[in-house]
N, C-alpha and C. Protein backbone atom coordinates (compact mmCIF):
# COMPACT_ATOMS: atom_id res chain seq x y z
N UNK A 1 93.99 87.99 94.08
CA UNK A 1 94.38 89.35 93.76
C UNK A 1 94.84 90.06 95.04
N UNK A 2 95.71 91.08 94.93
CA UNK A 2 96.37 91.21 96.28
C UNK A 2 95.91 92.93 96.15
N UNK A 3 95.19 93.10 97.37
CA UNK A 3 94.18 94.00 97.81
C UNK A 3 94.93 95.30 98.63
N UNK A 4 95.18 96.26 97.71
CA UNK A 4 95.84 97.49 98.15
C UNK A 4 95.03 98.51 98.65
N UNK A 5 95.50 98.95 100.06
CA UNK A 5 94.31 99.90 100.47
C UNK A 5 94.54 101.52 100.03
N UNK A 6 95.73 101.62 99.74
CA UNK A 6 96.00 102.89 98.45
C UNK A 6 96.53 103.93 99.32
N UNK A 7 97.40 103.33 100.48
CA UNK A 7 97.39 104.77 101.59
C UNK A 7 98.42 105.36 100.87
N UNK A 8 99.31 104.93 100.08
CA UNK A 8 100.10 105.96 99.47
C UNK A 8 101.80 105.62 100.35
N UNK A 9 101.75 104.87 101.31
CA UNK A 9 103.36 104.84 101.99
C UNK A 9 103.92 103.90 101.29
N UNK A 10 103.99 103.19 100.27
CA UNK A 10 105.01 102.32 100.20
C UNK A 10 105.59 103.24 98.42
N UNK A 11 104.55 104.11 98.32
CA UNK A 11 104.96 105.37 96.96
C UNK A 11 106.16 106.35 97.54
N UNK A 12 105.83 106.76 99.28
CA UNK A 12 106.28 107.21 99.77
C UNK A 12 107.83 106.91 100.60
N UNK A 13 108.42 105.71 100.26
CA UNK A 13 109.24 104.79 100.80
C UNK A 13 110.20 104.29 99.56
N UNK A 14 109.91 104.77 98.38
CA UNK A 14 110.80 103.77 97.41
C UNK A 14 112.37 104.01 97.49
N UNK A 15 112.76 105.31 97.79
CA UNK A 15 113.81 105.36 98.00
C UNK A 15 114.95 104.44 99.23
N UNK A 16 114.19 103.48 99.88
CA UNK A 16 114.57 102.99 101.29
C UNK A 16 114.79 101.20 100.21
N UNK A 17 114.39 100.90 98.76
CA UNK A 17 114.55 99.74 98.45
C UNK A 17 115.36 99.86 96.58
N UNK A 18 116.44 99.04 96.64
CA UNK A 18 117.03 99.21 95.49
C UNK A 18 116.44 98.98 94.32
N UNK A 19 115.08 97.93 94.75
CA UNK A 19 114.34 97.41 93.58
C UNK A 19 113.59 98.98 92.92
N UNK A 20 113.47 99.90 93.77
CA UNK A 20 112.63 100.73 93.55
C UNK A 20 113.40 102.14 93.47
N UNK A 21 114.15 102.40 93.84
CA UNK A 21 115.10 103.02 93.80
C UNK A 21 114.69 104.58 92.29
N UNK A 22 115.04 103.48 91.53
CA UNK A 22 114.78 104.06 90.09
C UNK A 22 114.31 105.12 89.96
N UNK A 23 112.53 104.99 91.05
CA UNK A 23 111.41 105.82 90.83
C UNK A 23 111.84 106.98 91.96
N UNK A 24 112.68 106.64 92.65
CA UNK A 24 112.74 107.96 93.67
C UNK A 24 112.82 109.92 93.31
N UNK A 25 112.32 110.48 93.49
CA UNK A 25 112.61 111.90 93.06
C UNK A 25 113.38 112.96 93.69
N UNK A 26 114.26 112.10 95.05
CA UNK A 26 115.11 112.49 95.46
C UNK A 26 114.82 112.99 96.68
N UNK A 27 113.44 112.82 96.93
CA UNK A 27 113.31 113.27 98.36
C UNK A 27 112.88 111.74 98.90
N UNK A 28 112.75 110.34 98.46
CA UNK A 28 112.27 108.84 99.27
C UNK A 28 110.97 108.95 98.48
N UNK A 29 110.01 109.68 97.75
CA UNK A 29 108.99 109.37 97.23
C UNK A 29 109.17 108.85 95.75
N UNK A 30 107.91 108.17 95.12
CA UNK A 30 108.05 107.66 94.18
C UNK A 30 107.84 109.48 92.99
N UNK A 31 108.27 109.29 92.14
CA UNK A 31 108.28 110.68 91.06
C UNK A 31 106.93 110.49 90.94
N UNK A 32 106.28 109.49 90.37
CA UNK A 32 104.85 109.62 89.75
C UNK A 32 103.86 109.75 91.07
N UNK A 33 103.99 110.12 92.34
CA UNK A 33 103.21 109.99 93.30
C UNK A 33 102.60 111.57 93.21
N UNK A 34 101.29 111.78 93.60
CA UNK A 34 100.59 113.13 93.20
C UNK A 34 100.67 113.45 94.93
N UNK A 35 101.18 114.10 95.86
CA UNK A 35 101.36 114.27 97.13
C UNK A 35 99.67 114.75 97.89
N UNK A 36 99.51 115.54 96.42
CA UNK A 36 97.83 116.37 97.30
C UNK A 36 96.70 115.27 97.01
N UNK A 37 96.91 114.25 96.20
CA UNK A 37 95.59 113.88 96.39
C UNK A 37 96.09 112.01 96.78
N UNK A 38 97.46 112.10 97.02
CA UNK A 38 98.14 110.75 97.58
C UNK A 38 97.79 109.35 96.50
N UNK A 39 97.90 110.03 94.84
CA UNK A 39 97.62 108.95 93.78
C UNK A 39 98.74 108.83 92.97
N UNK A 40 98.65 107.87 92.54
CA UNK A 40 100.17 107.83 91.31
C UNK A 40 98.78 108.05 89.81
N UNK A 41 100.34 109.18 89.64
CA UNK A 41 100.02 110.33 88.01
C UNK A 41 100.11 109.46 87.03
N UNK A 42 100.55 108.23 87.06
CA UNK A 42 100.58 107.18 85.62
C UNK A 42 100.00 105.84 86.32
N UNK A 43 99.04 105.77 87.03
CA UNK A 43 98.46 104.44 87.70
C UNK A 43 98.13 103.43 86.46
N UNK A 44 97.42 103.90 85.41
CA UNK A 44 97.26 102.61 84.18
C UNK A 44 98.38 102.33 83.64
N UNK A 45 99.55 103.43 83.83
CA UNK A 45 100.61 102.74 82.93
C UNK A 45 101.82 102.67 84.14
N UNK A 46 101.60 102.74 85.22
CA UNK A 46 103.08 102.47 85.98
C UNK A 46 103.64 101.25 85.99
N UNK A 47 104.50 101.03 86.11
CA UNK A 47 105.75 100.51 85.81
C UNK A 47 104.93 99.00 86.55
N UNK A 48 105.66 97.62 85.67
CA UNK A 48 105.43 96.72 86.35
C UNK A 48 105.82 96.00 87.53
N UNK A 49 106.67 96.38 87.94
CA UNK A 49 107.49 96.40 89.71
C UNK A 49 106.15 97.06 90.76
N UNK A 50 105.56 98.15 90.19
CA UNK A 50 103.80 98.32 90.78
C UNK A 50 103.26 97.51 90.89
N UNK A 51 102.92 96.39 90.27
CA UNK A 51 101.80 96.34 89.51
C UNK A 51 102.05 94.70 90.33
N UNK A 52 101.41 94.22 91.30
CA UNK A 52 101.73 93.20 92.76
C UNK A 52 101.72 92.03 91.94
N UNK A 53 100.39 91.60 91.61
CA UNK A 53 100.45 90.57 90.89
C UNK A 53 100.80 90.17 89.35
N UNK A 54 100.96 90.72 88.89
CA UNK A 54 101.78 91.02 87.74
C UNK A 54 103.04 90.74 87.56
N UNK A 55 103.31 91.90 88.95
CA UNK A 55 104.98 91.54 89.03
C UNK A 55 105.68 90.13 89.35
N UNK A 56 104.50 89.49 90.01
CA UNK A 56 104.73 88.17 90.88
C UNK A 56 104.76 87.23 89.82
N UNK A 57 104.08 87.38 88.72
CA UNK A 57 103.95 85.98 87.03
C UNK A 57 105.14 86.60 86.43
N UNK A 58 105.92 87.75 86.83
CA UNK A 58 106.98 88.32 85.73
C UNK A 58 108.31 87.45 86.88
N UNK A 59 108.51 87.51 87.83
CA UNK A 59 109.88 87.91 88.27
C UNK A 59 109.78 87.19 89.32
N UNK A 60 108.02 86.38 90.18
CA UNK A 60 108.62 85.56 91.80
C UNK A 60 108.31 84.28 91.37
N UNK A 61 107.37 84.07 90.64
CA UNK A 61 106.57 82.83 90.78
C UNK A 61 107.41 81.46 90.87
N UNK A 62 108.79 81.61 90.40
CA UNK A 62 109.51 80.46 90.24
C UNK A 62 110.67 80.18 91.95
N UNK A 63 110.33 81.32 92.70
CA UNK A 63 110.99 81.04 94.01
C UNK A 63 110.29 81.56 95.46
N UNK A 64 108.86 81.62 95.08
CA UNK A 64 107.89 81.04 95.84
C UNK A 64 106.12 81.23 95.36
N UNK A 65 105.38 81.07 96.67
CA UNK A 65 103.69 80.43 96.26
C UNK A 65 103.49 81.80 96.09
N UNK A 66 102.49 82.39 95.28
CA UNK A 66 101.60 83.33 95.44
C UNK A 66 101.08 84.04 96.93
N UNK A 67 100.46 82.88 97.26
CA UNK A 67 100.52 82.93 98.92
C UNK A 67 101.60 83.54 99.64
N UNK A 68 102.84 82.81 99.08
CA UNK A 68 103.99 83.76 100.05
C UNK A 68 104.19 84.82 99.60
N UNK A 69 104.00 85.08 98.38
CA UNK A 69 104.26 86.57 98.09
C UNK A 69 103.52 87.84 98.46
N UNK A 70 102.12 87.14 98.74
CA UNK A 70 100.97 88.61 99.00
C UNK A 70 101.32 88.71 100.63
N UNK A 71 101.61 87.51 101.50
CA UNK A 71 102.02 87.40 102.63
C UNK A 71 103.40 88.46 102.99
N UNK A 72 104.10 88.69 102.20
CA UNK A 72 105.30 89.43 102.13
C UNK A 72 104.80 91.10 101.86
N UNK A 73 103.79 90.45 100.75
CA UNK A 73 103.39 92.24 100.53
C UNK A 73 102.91 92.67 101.62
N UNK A 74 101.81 92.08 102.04
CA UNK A 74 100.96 92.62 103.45
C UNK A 74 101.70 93.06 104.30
N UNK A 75 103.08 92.31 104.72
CA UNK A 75 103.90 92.32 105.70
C UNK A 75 104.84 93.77 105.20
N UNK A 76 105.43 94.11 104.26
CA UNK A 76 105.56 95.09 104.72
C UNK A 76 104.49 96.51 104.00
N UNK A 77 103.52 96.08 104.06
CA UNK A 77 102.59 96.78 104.35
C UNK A 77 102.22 97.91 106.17
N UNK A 78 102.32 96.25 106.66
CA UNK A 78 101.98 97.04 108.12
C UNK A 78 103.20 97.36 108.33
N UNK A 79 104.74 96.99 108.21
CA UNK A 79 105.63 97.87 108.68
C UNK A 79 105.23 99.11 108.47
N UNK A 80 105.52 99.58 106.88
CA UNK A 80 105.17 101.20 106.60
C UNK A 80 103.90 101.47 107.75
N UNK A 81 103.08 100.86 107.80
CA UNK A 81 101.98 101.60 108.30
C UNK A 81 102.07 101.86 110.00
N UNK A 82 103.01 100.72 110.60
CA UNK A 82 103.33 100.66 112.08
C UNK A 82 104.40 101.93 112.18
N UNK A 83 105.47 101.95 110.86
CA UNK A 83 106.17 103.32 111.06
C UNK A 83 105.65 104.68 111.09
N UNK A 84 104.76 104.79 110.42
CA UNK A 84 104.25 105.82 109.99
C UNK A 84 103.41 106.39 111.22
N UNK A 85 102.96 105.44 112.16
CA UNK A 85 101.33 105.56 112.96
C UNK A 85 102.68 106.06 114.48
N UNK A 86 103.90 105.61 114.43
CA UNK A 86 105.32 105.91 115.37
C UNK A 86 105.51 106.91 115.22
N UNK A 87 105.83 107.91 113.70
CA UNK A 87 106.59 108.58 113.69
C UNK A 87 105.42 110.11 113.80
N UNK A 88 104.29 109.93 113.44
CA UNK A 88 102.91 110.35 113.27
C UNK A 88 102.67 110.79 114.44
């Protein structure tokens, strides 16, 4: 299971990826992101592109391991978080 620490930057970033794009509200944040308490407003029902491992049995599993995929998540995990701790 791929272990989200919930800081809220990659809600805050969707506008920077086409996959995600969709959810943007026009300022780079995701629409369903709650800013004051840094939670998404539809967390049981957001979209399955959220939803890590889920998304990975819907749409990666056939062009790589599980392994590589949480490896990818993590990774840009600490980008956002190395940008953020820069621009901070």
């Amino acid at each position: 299971m791929f272990i989200c620490e919930r800081c809220g930057l990659c809600c805050r970033a969707v506008g920077r990826s086409n996959i995600y794009k969709y959810l943007d509200r026009g300022d780079g944040s995701c629409r369903n992101l709650n800013k004051d308490s840094n939670t998404c407003n539809v967390y049981n029902d957001r979209p399955l592109i959220c939803r890590v491992d889920e998304a990975y049995y819907q749409w990666f599993y056939n062009q790589m391991s599980l392994e590589e995929y949480y490896q990818l998540n993590y990774k840009a995990c600490r980008l956002l978080r190395n940008e953020s701790e820069c621009s901070g």
